[in-house]
N, C-alpha and C. Protein backbone atom coordinates (compact mmCIF):
# COMPACT_ATOMS: atom_id res chain seq x y z
N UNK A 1 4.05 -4.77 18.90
CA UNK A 1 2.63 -4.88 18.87
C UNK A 1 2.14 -4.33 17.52
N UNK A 2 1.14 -5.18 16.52
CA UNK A 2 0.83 -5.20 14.90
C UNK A 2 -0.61 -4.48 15.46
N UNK A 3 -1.19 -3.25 14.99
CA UNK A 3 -2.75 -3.26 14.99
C UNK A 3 -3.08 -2.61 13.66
N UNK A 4 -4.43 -3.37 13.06
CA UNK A 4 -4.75 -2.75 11.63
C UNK A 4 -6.12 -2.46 12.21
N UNK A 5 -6.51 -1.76 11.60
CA UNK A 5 -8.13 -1.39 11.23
C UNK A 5 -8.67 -1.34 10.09
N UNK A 6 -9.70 -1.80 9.74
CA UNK A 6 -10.27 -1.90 8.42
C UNK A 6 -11.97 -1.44 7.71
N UNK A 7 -12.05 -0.76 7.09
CA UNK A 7 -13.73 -0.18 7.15
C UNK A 7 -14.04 -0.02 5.88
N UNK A 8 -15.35 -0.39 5.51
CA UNK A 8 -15.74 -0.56 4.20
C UNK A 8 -17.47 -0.02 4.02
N UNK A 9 -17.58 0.70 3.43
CA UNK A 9 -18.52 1.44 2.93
C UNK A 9 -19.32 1.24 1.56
N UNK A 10 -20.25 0.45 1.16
CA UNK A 10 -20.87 0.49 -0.35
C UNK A 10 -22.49 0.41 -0.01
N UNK A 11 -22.84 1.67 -0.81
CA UNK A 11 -24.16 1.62 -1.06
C UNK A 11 -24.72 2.06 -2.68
N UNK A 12 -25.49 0.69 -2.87
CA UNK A 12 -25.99 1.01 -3.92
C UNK A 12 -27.01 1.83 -4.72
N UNK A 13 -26.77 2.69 -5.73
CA UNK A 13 -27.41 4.16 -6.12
C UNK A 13 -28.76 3.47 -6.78
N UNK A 14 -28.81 2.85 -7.87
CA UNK A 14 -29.51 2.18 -8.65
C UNK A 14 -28.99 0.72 -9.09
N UNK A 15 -30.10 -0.14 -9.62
CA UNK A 15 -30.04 -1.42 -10.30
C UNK A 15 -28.93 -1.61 -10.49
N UNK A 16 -27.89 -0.41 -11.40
CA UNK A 16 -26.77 -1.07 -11.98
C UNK A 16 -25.28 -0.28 -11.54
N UNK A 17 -25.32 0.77 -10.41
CA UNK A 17 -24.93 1.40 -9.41
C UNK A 17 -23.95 1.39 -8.74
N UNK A 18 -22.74 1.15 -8.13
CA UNK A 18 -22.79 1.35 -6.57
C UNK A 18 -21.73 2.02 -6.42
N UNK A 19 -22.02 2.68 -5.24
CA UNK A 19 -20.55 3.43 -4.81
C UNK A 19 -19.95 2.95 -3.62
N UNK A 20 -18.49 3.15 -3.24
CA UNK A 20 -18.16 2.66 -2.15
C UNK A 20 -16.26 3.58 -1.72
N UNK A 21 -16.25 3.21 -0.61
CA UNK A 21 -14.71 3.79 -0.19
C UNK A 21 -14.79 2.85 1.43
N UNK A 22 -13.30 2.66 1.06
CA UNK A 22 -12.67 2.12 1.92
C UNK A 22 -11.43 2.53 2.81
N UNK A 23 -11.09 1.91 3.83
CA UNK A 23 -9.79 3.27 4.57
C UNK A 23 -9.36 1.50 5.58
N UNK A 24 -7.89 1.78 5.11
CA UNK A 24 -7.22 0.89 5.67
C UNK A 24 -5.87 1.24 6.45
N UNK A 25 -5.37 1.04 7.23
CA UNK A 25 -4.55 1.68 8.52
C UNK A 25 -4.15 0.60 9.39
N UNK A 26 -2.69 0.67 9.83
CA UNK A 26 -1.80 0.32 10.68
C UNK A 26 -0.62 0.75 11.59
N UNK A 27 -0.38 0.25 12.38
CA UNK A 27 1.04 0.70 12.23
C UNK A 27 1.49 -0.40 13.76
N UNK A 28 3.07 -0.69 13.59
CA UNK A 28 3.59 -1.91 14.30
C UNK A 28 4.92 -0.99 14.98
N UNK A 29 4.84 -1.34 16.64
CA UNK A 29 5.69 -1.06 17.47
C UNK A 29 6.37 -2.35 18.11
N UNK A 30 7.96 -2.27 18.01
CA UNK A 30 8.65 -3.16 18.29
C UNK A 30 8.15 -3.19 20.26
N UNK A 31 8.00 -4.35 20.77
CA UNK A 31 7.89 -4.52 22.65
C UNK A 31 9.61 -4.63 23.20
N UNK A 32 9.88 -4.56 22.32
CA UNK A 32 12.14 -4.15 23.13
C UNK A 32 12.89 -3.87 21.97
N UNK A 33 13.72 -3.45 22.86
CA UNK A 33 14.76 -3.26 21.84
C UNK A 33 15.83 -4.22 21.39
N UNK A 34 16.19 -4.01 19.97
CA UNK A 34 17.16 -5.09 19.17
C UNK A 34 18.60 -4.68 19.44
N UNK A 35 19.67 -5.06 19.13
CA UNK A 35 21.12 -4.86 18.85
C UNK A 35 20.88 -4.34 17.53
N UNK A 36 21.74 -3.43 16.68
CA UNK A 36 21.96 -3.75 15.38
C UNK A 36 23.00 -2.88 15.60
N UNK A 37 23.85 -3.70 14.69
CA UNK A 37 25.31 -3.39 14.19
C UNK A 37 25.57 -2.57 13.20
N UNK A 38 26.40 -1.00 13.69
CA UNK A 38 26.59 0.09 12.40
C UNK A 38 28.33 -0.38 12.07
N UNK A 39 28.15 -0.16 10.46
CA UNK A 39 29.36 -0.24 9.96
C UNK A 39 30.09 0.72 9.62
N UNK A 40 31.62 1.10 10.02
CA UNK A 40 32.35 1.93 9.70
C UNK A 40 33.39 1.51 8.90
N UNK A 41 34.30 2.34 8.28
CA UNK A 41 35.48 2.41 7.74
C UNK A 41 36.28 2.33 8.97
N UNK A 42 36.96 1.06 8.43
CA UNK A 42 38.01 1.08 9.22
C UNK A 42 39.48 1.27 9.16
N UNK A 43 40.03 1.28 7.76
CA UNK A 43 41.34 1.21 7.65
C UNK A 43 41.70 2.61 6.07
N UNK A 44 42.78 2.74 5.23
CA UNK A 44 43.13 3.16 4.19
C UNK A 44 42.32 2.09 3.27
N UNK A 45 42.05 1.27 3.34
CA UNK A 45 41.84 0.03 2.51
C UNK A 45 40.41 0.13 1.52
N UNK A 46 39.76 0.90 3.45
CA UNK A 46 38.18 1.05 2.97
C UNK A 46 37.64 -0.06 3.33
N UNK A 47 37.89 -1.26 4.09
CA UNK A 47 37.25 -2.66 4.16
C UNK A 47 36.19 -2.05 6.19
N UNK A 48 35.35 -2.75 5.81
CA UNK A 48 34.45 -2.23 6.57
C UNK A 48 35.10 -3.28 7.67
N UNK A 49 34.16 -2.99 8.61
CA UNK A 49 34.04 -3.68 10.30
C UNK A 49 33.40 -3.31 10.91
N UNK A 50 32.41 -3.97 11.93
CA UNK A 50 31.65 -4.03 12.52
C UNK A 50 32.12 -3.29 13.85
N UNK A 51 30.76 -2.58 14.13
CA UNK A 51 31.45 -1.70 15.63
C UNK A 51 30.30 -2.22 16.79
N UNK A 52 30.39 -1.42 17.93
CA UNK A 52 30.06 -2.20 18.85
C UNK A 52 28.38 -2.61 19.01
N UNK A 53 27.77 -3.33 19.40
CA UNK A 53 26.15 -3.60 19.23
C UNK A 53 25.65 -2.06 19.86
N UNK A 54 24.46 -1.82 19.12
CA UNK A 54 23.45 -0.21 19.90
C UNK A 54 22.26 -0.65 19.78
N UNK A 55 21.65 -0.28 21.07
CA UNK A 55 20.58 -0.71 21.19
C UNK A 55 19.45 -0.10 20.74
N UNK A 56 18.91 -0.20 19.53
CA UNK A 56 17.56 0.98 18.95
C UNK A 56 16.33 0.07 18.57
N UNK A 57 14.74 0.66 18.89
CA UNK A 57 13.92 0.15 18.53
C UNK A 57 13.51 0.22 16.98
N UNK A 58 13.90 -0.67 16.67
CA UNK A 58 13.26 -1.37 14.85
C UNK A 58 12.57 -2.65 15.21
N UNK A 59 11.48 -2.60 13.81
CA UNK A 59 10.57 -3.68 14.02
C UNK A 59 11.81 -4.66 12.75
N UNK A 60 11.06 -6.07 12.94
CA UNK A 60 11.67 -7.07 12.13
C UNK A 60 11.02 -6.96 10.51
N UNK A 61 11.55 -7.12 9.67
CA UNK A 61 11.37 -6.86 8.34
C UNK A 61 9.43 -7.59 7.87
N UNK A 62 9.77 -9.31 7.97
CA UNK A 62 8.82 -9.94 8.30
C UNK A 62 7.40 -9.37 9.01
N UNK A 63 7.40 -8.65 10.17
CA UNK A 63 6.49 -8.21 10.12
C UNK A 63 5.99 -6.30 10.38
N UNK A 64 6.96 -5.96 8.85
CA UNK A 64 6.44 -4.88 8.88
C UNK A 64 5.72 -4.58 7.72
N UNK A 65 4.48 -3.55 7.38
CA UNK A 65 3.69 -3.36 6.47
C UNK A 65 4.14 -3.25 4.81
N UNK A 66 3.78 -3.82 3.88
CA UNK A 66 3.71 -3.47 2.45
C UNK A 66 2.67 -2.67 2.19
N UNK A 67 3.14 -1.90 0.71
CA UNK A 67 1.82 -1.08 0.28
C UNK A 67 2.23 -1.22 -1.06
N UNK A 68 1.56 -1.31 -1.87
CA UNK A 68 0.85 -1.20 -3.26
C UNK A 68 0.10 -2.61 -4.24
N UNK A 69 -0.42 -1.80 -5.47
CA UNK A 69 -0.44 -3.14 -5.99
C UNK A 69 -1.99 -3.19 -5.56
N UNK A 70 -2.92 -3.87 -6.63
CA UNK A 70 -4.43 -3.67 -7.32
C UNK A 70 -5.06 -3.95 -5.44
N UNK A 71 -4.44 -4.92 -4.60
CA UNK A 71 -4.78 -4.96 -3.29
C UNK A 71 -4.89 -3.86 -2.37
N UNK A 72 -4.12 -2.98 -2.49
CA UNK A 72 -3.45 -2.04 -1.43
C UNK A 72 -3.65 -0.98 -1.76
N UNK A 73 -3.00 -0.53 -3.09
CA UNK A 73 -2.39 0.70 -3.51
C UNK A 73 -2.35 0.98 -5.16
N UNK A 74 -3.74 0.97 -5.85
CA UNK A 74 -3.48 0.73 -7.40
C UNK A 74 -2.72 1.83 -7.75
N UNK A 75 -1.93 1.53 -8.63
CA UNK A 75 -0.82 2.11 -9.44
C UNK A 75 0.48 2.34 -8.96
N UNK A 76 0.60 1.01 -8.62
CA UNK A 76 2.01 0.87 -7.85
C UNK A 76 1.85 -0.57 -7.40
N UNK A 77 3.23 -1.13 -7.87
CA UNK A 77 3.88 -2.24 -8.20
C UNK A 77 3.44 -2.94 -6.45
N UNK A 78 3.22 -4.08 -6.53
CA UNK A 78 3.06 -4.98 -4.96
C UNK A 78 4.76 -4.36 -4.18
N UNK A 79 3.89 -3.87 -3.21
CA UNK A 79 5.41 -3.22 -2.13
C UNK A 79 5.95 -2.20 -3.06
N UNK A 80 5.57 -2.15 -3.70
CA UNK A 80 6.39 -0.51 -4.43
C UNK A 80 6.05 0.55 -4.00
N UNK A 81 5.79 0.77 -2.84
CA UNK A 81 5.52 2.33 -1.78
C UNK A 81 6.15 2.21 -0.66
N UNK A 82 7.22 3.05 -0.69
CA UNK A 82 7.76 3.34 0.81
C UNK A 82 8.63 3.49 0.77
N UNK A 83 9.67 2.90 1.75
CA UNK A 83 11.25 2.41 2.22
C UNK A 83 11.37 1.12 1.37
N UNK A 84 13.17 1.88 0.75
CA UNK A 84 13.59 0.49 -0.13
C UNK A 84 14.73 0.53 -0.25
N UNK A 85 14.94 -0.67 -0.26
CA UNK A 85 17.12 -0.87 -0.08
C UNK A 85 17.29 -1.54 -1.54
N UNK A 86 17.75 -0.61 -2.56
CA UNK A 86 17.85 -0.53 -3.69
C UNK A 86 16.73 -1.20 -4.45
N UNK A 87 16.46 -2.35 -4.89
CA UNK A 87 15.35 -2.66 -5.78
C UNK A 87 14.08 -3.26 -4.69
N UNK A 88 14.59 -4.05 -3.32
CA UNK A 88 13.93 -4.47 -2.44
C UNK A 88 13.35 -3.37 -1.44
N UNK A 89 11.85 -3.86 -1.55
CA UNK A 89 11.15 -3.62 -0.70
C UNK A 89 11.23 -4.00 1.06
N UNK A 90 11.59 -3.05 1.96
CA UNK A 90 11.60 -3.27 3.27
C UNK A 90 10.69 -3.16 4.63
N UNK A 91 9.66 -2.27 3.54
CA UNK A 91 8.44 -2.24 4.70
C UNK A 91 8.43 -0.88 5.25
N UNK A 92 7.07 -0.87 6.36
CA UNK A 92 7.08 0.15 7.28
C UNK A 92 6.36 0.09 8.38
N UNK A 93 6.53 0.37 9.17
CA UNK A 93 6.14 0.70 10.78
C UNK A 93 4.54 0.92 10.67
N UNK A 94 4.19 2.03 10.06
CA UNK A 94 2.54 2.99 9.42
C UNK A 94 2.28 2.99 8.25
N UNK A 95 0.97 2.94 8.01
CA UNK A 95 0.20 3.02 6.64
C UNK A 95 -1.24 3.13 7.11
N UNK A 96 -1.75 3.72 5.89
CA UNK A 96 -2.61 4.54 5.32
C UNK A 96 -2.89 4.77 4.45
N UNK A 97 -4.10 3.74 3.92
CA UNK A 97 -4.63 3.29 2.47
C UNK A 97 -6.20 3.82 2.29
N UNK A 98 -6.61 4.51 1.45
CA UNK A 98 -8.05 4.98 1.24
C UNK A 98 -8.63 4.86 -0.38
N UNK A 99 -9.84 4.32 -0.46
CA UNK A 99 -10.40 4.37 -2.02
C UNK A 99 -12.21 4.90 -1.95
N UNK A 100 -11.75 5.60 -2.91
CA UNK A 100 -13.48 6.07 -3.60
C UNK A 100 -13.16 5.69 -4.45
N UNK A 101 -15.00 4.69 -4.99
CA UNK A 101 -14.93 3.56 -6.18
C UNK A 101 -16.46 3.70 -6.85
N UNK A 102 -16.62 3.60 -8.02
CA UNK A 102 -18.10 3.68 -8.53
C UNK A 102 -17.58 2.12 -8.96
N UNK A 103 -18.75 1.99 -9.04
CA UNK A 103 -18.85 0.46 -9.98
C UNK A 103 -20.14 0.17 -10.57
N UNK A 104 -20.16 -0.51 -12.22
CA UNK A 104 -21.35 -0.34 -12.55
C UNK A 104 -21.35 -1.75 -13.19
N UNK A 105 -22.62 -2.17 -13.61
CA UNK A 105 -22.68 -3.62 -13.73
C UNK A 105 -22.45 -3.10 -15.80
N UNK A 106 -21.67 -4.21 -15.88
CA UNK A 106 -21.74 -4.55 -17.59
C UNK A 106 -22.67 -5.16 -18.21
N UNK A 107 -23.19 -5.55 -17.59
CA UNK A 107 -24.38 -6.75 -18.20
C UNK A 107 -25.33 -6.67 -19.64
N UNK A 108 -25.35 -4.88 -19.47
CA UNK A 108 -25.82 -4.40 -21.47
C UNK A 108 -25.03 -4.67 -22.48
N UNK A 109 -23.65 -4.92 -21.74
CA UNK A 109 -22.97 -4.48 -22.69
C UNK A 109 -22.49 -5.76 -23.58
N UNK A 110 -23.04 -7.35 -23.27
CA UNK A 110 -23.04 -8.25 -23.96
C UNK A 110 -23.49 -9.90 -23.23
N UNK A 111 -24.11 -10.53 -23.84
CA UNK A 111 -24.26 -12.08 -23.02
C UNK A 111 -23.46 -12.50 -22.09
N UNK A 112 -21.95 -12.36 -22.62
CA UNK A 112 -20.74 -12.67 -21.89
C UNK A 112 -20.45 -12.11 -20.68
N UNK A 113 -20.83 -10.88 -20.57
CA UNK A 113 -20.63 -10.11 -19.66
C UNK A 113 -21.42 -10.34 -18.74
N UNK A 114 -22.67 -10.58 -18.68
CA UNK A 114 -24.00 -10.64 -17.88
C UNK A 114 -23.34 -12.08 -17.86
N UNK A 115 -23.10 -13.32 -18.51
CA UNK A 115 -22.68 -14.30 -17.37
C UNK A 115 -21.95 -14.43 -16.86
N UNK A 116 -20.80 -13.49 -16.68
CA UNK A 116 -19.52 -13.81 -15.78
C UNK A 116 -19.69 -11.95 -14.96
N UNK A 117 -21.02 -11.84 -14.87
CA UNK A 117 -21.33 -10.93 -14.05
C UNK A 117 -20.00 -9.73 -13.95
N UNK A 118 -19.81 -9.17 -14.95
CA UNK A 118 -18.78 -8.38 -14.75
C UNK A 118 -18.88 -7.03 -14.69
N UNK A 119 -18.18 -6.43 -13.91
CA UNK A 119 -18.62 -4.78 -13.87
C UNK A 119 -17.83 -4.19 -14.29
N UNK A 120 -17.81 -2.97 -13.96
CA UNK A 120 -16.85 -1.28 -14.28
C UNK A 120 -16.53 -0.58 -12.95
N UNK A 121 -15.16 -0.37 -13.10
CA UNK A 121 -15.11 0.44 -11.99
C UNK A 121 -14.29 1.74 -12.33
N UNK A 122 -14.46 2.53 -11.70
CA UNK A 122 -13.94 3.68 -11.51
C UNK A 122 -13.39 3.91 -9.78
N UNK A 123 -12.10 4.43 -10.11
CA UNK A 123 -11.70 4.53 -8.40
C UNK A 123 -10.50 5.74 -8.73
N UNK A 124 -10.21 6.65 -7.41
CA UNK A 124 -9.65 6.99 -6.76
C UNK A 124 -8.79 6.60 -5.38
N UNK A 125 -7.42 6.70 -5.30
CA UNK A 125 -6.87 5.32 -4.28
C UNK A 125 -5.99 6.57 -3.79
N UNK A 126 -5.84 6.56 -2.51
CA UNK A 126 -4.55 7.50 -1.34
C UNK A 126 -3.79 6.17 -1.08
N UNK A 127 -2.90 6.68 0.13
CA UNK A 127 -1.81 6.09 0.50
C UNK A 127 -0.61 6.71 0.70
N UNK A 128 -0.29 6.16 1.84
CA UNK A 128 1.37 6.19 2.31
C UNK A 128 1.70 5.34 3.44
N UNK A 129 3.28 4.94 3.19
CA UNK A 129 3.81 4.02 4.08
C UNK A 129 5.16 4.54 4.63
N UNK A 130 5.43 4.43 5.78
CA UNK A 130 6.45 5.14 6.25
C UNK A 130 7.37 4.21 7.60
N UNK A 131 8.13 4.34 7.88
CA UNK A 131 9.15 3.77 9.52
C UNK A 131 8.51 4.88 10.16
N UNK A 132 8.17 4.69 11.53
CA UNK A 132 8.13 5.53 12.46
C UNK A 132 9.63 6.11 13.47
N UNK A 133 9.13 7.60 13.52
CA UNK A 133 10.37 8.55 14.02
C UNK A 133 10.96 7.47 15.19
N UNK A 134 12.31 7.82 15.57
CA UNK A 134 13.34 7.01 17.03
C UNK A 134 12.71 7.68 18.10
N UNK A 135 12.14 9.02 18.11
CA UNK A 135 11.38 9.53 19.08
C UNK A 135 10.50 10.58 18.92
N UNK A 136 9.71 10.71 20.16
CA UNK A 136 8.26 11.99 20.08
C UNK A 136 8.66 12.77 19.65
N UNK A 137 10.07 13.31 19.96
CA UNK A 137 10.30 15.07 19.59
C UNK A 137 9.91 14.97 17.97
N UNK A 138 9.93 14.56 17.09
CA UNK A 138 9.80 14.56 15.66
C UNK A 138 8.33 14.32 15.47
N UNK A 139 7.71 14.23 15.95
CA UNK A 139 6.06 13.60 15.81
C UNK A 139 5.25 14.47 15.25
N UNK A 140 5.28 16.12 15.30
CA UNK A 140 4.48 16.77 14.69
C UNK A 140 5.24 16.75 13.50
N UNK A 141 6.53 17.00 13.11
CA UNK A 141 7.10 17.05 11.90
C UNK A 141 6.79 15.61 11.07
N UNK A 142 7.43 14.53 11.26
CA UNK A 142 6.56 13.50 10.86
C UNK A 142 5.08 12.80 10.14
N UNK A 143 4.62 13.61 11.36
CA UNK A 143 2.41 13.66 11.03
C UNK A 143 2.51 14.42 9.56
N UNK A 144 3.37 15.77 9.84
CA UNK A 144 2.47 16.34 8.21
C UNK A 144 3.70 16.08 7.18
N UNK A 145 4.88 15.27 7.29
CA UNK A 145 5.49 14.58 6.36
C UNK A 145 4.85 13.30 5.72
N UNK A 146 4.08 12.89 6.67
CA UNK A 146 3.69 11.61 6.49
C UNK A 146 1.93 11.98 5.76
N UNK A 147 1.41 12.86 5.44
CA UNK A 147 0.37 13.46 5.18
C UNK A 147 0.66 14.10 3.54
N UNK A 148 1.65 15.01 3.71
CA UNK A 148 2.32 15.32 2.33
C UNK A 148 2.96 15.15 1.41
N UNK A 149 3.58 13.59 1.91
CA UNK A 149 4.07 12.82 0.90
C UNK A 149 2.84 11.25 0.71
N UNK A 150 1.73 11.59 0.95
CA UNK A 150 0.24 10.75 0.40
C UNK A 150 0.62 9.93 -0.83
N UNK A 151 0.77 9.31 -1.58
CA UNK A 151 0.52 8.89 -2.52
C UNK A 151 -0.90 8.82 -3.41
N UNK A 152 -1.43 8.54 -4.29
CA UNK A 152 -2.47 8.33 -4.99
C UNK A 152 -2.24 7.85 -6.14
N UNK A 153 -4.00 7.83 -6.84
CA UNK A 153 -4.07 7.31 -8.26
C UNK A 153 -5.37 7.60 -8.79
N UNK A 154 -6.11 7.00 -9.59
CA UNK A 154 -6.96 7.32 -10.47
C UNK A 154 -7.29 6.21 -11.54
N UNK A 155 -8.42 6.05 -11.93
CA UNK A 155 -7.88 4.87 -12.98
C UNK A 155 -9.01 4.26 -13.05
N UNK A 156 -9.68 2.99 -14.05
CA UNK A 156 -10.92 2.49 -14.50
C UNK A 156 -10.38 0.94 -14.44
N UNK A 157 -11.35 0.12 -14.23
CA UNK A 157 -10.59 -1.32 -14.42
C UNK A 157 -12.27 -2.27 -14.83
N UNK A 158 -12.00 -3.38 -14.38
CA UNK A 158 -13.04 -4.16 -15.27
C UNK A 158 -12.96 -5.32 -13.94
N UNK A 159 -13.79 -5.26 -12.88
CA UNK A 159 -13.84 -6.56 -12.30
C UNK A 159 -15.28 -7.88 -12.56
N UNK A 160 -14.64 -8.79 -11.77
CA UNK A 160 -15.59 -10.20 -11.66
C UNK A 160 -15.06 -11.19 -10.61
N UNK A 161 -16.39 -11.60 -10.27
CA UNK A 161 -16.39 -12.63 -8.91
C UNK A 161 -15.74 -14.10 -9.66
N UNK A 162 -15.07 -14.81 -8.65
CA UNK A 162 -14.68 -15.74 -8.87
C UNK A 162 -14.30 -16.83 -7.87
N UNK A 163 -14.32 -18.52 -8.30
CA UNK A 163 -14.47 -19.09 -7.09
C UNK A 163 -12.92 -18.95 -5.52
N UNK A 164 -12.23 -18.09 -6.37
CA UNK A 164 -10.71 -17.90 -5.58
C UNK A 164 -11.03 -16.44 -4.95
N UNK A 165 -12.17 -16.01 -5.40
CA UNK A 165 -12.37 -14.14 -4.71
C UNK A 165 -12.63 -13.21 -6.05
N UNK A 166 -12.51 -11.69 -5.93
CA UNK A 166 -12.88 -11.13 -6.65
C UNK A 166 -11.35 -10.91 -7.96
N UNK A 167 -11.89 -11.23 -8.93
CA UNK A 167 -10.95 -10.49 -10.02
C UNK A 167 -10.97 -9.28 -10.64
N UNK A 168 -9.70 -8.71 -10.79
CA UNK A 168 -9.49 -7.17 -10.99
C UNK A 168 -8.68 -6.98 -12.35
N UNK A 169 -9.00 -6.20 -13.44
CA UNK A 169 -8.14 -5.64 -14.29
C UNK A 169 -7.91 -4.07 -14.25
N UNK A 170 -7.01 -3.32 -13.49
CA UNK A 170 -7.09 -2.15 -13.73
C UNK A 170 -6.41 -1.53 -14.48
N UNK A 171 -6.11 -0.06 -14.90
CA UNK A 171 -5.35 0.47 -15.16
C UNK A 171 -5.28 1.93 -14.73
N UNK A 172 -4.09 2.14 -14.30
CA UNK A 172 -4.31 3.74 -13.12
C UNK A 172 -3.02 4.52 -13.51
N UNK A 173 -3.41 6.01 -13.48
CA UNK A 173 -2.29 6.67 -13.51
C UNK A 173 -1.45 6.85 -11.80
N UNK A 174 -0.48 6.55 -11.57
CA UNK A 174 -0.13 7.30 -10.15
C UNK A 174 0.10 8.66 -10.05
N UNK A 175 -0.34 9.44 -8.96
CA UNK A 175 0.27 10.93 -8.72
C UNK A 175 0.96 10.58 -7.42
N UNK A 176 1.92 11.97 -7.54
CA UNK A 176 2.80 12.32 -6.37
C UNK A 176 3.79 11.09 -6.15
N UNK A 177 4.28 10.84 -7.00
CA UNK A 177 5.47 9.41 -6.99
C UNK A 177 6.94 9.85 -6.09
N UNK A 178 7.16 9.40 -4.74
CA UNK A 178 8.08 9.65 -4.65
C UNK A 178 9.41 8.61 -5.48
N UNK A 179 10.68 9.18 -5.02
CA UNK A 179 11.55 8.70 -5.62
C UNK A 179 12.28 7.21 -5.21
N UNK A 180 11.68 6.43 -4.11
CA UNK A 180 11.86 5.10 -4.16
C UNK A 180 10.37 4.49 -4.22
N UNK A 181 9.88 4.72 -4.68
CA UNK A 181 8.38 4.04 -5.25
C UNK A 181 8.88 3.34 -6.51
N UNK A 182 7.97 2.17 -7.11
CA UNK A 182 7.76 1.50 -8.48
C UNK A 182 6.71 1.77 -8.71
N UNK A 183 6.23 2.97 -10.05
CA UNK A 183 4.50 2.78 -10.36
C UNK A 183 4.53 1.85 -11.25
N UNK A 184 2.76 1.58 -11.40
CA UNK A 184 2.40 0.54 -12.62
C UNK A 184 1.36 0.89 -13.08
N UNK A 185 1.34 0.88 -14.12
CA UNK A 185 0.11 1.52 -14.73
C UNK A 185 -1.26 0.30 -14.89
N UNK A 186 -0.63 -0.75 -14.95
CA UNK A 186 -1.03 -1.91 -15.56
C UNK A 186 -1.74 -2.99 -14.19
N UNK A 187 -1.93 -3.51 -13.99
CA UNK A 187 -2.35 -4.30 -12.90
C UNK A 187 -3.39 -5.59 -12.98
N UNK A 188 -2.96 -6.64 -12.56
CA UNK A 188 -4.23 -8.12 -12.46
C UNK A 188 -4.06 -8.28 -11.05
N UNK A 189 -5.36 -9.03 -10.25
CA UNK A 189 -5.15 -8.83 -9.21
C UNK A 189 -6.32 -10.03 -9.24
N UNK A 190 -6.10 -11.09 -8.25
CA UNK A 190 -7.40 -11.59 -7.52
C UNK A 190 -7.15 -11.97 -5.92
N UNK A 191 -8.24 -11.84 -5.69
CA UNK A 191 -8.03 -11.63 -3.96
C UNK A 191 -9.41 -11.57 -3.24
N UNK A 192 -9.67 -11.29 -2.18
CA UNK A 192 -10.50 -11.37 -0.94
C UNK A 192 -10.51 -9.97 -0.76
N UNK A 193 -9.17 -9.70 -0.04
CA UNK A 193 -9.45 -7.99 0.54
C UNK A 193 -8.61 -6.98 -0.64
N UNK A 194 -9.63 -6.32 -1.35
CA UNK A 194 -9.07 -5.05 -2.19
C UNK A 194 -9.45 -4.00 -1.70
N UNK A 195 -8.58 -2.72 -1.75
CA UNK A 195 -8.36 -1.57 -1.19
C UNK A 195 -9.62 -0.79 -1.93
């Protein structure tokens, strides 16, 4: 069972103004349990083999959560937050995406600008993505693992509306990088739903 929630906040200060934050959240529980096959050593050789099927709840890759990337998670690569099996991204069970954003209209700042209506933004971005524990007993340990390893960022970008959705140029520093994350400093983005 997949449930997200999604909430969006902007009110504008003045004419050329606005502030806003957003908070985005999930998390996906497998309805049975799968087989999956652990591999052991089997011989002097070192050649692996398959041992007998165990039955544990994991969700399917397909539909478990991504995080990063000018959508999700600025300053960090699309899916570059979380669980990763060497360069690939695998997902997670929970997430927890949040932004405080100023945005100000460009329109002084040249003809061009005022016709492709383009603004300024300033943002602050959280986040974390995680697998959920095999069981409750780990749940308080978990909650403030999953709290203290937050991700974030920081960073100014340059957006504009367009007939495919909104376009984004940012550029963000990341903090608190864990060690299978990809940051990016750099980012283009167009889309519908941005974080």
């Amino acid at each position: 069972m997949k449930t997200e929630v999604d909430s969006k906040y902007y009110h504008p200060v003045n004419e050329y103004i606005s502030i806003g934050s957003t908070l985005h959240a999930g998390i996906i529980q497998p309805i049975r349990s799968s087989p999956v096959y652990i591999r052991y050593k089997h011989d002097s050789n070192q050649r692996s083999t398959l041992s007998a099927a165990q039955s544990l709840h994991r969700t399917h890759l397909v539909d478990r959560f991504m995080l990063g990337g000018p959508l999700t998670l600025r300053g960090y690569q699309a899916a570059g937050v979380g669980p990763h099996d060497g360069a690939d991204a695998i997902g997670g069970d929970m997430y927890a995406a949040s932004s405080f954003l100023v945005t100000a209209s460009l329109k002084n700042v040249g003809r061009w600008a005022e016709e492709w209506n383009l603004r300024g933004l300033a943002f602050i971005n959280a986040g974390n993505l995680t697998s959920l524990p095999s069981s409750t007993q780990g749940l308080p340990s978990f909650t403030n693992n999953f709290l203290k390893n937050m991700r974030a960022s920081v960073g100014v970008g340059i957006v504009a509306p367009s007939p495919f959705g909104r376009v984004e140029l940012s550029i963000a520093k990341p903090l608190n990088i864990q060690s299978t994350d990809r940051p990016q400093n750099f980012a283009f983005g167009i889309g519908v739903r941005f974080l």
